[in-house]
Protein backbone atom coordinates (compact mmCIF):
# COMPACT_ATOMS: atom_id res chain seq x y z
CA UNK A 1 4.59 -8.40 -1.15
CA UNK A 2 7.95 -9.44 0.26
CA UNK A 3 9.28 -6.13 -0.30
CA UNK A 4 6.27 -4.39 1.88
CA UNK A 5 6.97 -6.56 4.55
CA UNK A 6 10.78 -5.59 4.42
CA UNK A 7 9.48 -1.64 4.73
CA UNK A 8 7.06 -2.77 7.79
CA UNK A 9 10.14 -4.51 9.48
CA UNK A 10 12.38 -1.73 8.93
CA UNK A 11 10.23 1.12 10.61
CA UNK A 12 9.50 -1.31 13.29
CA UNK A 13 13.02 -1.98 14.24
CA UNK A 14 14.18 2.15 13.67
CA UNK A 15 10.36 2.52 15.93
CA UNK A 16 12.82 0.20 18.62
CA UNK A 17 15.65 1.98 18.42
CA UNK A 18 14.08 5.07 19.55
CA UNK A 19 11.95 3.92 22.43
CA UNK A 20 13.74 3.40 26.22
CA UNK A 21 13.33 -0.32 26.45
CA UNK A 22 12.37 -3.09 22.88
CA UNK A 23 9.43 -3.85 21.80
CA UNK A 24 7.87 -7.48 23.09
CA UNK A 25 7.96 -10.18 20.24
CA UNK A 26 3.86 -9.50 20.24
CA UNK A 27 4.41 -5.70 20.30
CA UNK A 28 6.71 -5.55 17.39
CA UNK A 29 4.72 -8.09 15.13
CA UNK A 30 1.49 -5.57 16.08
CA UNK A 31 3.57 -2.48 15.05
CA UNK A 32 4.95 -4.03 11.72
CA UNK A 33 1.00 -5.09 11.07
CA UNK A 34 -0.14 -1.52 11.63
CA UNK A 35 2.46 -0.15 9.21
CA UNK A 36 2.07 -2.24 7.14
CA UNK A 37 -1.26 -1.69 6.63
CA UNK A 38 -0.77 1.90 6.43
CA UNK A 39 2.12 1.70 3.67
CA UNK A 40 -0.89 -0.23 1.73
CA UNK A 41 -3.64 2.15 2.45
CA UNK A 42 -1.24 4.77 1.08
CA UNK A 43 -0.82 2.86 -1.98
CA UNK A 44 -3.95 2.55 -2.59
CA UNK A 45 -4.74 6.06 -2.16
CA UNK A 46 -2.18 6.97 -4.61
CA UNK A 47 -3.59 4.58 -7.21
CA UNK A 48 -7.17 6.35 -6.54
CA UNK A 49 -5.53 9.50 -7.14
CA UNK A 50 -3.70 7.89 -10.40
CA UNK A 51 -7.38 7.18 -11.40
CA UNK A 52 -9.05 10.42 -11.03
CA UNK A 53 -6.25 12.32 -12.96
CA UNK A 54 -6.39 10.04 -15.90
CA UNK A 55 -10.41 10.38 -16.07
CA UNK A 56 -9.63 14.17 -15.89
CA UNK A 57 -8.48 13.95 -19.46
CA UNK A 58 -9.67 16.07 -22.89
CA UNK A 59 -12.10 14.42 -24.07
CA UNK A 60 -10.66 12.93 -27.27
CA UNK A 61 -8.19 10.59 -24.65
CA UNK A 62 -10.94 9.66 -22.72
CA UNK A 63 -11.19 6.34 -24.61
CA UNK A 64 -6.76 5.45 -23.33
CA UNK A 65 -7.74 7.27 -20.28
CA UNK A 66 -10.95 4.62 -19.12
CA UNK A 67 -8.03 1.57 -20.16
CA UNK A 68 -5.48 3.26 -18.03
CA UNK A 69 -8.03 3.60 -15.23
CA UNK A 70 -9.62 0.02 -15.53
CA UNK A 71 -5.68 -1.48 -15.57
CA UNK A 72 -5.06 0.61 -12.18
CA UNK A 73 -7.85 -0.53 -10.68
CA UNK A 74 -7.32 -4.23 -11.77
CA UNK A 75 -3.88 -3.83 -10.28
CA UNK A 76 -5.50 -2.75 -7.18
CA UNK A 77 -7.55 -5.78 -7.04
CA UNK A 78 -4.67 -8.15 -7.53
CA UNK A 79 -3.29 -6.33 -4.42
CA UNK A 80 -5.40 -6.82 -2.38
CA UNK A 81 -6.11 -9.97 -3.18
CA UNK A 82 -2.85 -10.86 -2.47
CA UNK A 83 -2.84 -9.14 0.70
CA UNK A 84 -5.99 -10.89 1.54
CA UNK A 85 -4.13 -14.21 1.02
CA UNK A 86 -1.10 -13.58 3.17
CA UNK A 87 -3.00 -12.78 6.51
């Protein structure tokens, strides 16, 4: 989660460089929350999409292709659990 918070403080402070006059201390720390809740609604997306392709398998890997889905989705769980936890 460290690393996501690194990406949300990085597109707030290039957000800052291109604006006439800096963020507020308040205004930044609501820009890095909005991205960084968009970086992990994009994740998440991605893992949905992960999902639905390995569902979309012949029929003799559906068996790997439910424990690849049910990992993913355990994996999205933990994340936003811990997400949960850090607000």
């Amino acid at each position: 989660m460290k690393n996501l918070r690194q990406i949300a403080d990085k597109a707030t402070d290039a957000i800052n460089e291109l604006l006439n006059s800096p963020l507020s201390d308040a205004q930044a720390e609501g820009v890095r929350d909005i991205i960084e809740k968009t970086v992990v609604r994009a994740l998440l997306e991605g893992q949905h999409r992960a999902v639905d392709a390995a569902l979309m398998c012949p029929e003799a890997d559906q068996d790997m292709a439910h424990k690849i889905a049910s990992a993913i989705r355990r994996k999205n769980d933990l994340l936003i659990a811990n997400l949960s936890s850090m607000r």
